[in-house]
C-alpha atoms as a PDB file:
ATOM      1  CA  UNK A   1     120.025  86.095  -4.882  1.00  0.00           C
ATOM      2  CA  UNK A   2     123.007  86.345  -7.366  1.00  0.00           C
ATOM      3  CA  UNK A   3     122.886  88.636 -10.530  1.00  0.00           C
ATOM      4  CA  UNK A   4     122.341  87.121 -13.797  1.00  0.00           C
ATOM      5  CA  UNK A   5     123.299  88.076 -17.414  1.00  0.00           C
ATOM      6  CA  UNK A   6     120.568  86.901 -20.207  1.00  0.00           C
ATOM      7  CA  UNK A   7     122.161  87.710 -23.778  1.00  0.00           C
ATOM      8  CA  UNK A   8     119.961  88.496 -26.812  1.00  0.00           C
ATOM      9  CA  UNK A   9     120.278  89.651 -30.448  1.00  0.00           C
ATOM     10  CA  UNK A  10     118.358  90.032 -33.566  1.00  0.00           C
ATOM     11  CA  UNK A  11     118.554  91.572 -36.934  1.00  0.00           C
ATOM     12  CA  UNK A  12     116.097  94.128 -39.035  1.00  0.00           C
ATOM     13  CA  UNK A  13     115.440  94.578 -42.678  1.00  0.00           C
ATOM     14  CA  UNK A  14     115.478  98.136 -42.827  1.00  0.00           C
ATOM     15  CA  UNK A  15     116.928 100.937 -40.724  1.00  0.00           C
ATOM     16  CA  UNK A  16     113.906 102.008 -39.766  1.00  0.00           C
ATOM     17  CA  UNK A  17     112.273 103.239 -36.426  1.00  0.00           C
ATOM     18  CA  UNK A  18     109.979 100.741 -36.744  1.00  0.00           C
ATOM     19  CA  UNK A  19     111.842  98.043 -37.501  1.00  0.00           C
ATOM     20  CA  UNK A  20     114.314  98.795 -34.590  1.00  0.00           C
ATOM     21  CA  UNK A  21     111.469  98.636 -32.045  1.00  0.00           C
ATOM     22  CA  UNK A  22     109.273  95.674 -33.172  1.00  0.00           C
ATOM     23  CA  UNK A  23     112.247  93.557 -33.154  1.00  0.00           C
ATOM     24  CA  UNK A  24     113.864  94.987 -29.756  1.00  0.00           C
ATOM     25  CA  UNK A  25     110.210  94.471 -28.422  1.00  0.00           C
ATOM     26  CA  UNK A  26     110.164  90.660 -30.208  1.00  0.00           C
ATOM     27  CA  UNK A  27     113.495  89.752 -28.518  1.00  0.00           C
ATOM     28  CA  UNK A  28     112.953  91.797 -24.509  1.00  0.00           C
ATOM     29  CA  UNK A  29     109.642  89.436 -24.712  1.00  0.00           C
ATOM     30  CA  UNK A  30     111.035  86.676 -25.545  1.00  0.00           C
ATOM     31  CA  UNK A  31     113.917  87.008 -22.957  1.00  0.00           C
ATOM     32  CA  UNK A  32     111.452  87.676 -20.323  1.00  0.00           C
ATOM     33  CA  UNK A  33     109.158  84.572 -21.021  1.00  0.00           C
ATOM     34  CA  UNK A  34     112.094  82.023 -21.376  1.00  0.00           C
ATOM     35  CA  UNK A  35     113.606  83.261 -18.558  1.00  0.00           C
ATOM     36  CA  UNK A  36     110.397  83.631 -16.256  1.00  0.00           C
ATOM     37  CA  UNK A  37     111.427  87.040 -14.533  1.00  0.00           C
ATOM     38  CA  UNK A  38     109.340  90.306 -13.798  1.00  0.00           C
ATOM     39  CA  UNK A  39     110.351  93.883 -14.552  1.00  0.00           C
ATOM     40  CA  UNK A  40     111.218  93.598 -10.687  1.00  0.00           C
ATOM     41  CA  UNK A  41     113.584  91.554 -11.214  1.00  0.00           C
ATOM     42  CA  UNK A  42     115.516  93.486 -13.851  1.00  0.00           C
ATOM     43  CA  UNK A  43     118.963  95.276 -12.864  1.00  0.00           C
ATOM     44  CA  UNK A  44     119.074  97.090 -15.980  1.00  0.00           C
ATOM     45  CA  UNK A  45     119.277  96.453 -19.664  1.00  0.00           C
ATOM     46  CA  UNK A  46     122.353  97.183 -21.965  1.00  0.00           C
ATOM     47  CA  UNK A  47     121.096  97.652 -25.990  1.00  0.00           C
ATOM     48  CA  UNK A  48     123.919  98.023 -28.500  1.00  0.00           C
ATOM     49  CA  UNK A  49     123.585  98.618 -32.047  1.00  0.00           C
ATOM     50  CA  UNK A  50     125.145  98.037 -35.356  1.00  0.00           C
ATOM     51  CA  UNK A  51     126.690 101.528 -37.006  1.00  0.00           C
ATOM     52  CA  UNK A  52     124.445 101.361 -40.164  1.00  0.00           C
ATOM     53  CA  UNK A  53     121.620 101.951 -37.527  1.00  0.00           C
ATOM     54  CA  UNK A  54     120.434 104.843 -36.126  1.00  0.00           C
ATOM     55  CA  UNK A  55     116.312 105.588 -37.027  1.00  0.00           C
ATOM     56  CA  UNK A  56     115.670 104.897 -33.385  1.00  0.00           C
ATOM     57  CA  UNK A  57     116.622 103.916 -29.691  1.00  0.00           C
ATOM     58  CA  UNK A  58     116.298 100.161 -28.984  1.00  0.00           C
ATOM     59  CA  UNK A  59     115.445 101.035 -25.235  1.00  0.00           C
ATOM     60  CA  UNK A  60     112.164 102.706 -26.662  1.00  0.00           C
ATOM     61  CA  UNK A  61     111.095  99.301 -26.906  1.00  0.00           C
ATOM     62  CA  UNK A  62     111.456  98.914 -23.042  1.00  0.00           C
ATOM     63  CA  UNK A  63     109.604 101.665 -22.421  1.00  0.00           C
ATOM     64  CA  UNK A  64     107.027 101.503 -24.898  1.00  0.00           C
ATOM     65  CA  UNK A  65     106.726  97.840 -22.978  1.00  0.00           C
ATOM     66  CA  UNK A  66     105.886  99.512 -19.538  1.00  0.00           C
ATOM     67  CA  UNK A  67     109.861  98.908 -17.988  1.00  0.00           C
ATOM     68  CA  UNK A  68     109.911 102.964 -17.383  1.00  0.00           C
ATOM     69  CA  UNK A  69     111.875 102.106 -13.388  1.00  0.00           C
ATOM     70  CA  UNK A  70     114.115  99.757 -15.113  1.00  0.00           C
ATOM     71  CA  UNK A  71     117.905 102.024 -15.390  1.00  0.00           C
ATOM     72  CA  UNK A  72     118.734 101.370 -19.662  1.00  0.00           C
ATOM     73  CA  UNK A  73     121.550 102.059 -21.516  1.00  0.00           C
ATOM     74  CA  UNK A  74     122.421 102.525 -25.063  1.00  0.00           C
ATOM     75  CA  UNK A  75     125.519 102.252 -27.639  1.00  0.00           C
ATOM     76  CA  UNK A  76     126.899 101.516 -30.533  1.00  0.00           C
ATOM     77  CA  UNK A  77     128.859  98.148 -30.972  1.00  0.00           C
ATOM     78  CA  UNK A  78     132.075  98.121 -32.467  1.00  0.00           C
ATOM     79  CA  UNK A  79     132.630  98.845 -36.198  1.00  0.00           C
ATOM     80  CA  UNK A  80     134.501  95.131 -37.151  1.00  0.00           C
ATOM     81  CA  UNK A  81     135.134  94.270 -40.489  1.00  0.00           C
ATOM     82  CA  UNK A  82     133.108  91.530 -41.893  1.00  0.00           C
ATOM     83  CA  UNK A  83     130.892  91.489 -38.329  1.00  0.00           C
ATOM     84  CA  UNK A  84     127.091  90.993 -38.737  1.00  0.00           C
ATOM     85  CA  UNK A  85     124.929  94.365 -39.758  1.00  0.00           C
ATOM     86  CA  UNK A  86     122.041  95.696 -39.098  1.00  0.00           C
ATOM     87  CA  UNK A  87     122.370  93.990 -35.532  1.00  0.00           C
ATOM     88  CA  UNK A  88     120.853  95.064 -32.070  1.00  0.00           C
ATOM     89  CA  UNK A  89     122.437  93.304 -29.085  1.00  0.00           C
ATOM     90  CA  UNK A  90     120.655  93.149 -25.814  1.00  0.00           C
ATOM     91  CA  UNK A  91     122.110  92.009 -22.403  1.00  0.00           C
ATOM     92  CA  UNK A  92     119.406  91.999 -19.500  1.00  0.00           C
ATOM     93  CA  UNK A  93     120.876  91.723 -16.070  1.00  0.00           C
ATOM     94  CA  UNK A  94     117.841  90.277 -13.300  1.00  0.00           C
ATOM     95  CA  UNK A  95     118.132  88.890  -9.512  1.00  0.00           C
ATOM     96  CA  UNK A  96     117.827  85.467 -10.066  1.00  0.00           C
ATOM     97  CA  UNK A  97     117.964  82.299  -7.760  1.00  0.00           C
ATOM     98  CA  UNK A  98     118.756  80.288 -11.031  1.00  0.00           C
ATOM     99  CA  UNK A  99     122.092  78.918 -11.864  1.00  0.00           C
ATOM    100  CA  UNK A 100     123.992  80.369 -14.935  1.00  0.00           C
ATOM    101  CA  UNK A 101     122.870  77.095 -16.609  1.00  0.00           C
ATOM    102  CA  UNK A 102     119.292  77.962 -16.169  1.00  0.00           C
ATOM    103  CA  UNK A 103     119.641  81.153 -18.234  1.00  0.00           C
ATOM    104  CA  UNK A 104     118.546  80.774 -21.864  1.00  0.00           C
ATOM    105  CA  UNK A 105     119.891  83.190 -24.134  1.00  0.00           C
ATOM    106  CA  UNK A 106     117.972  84.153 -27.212  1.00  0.00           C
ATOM    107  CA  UNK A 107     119.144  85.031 -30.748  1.00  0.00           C
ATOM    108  CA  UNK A 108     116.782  85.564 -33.543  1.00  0.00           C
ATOM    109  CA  UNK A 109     116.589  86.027 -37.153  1.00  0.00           C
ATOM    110  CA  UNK A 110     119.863  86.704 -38.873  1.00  0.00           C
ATOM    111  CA  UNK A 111     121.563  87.166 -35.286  1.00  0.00           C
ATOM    112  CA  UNK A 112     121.134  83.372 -35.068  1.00  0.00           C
ATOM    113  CA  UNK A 113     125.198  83.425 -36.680  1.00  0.00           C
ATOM    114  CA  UNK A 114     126.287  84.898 -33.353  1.00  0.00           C
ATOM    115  CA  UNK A 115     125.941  81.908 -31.332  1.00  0.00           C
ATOM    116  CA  UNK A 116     125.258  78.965 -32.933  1.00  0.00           C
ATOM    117  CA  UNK A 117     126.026  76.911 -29.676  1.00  0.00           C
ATOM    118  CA  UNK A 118     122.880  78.200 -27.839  1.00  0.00           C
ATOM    119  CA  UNK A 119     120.468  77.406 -31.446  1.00  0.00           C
ATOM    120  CA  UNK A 120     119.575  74.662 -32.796  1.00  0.00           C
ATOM    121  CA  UNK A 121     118.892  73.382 -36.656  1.00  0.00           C
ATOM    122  CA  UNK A 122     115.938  74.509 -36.612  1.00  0.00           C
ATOM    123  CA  UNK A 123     116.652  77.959 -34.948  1.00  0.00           C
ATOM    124  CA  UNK A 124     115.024  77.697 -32.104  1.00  0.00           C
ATOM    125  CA  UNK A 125     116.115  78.170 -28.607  1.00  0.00           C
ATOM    126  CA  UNK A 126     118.112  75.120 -27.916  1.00  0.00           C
ATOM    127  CA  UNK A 127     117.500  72.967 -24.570  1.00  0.00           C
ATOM    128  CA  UNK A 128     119.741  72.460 -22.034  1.00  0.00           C
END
């Protein structure tokens, strides 16, 4: 089994507690079912935020979610001029037996800027 990275990022409206953990939650599920892994599975979870967030912990969403053995770690992203705000990055490392092209990579709302390679038109996961 090799270690795999699965990337992730989405955008809220408001900084809000709320906000910050229905769209972490929205984006770890999402992850999970297009990647088909279990909480077992999961090395640990890196969360970064924006700098014009800070109502709440994006890991909350994790544990709120029932991933309480799973090792998570938070931080803010880097402050660059003209990057993308009110943004919450996720990178989920599992024990897979898939190959790095097998890993779909999710970016939702307004994150959807970040890597428009990996989304289509119509801004949904694209297939590989």
């Amino acid at each position: 089994m090799t270690v795999r990275g699965i990337r992730g990022a989405t955008t809220v409206d408001a900084n809000s507690k709320e906000s910050i953990i229905s769209r972490s939650k929205e984006l770890l599920l999402l992850l999970q079912k297009a990647n088909h892994f279990n909480t077992e599975d999961i090395v640990s979870i890196f969360f970064s935020m924006t700098s014009d967030l800070n109502a709440a912990f994006p890991a909350e969403a994790a544990r709120q979610l029932g991933w309480n053995k799973v090792p998570l770690f938070g931080m803010q992203e880097s402050d660059v001029e003209g990057g993308l705000g009110k943004c919450i990055r996720i990178l989920i490392q599992i024990n897979s037996n898939k190959i790095q092209d097998e890993i779909r990579h999710c970016y939702l709302h307004e994150a959807k800027r970040l890597r428009r390679d990996l989304v289509d038109i119509e801004g949904k996961e694209e297939e590989k």
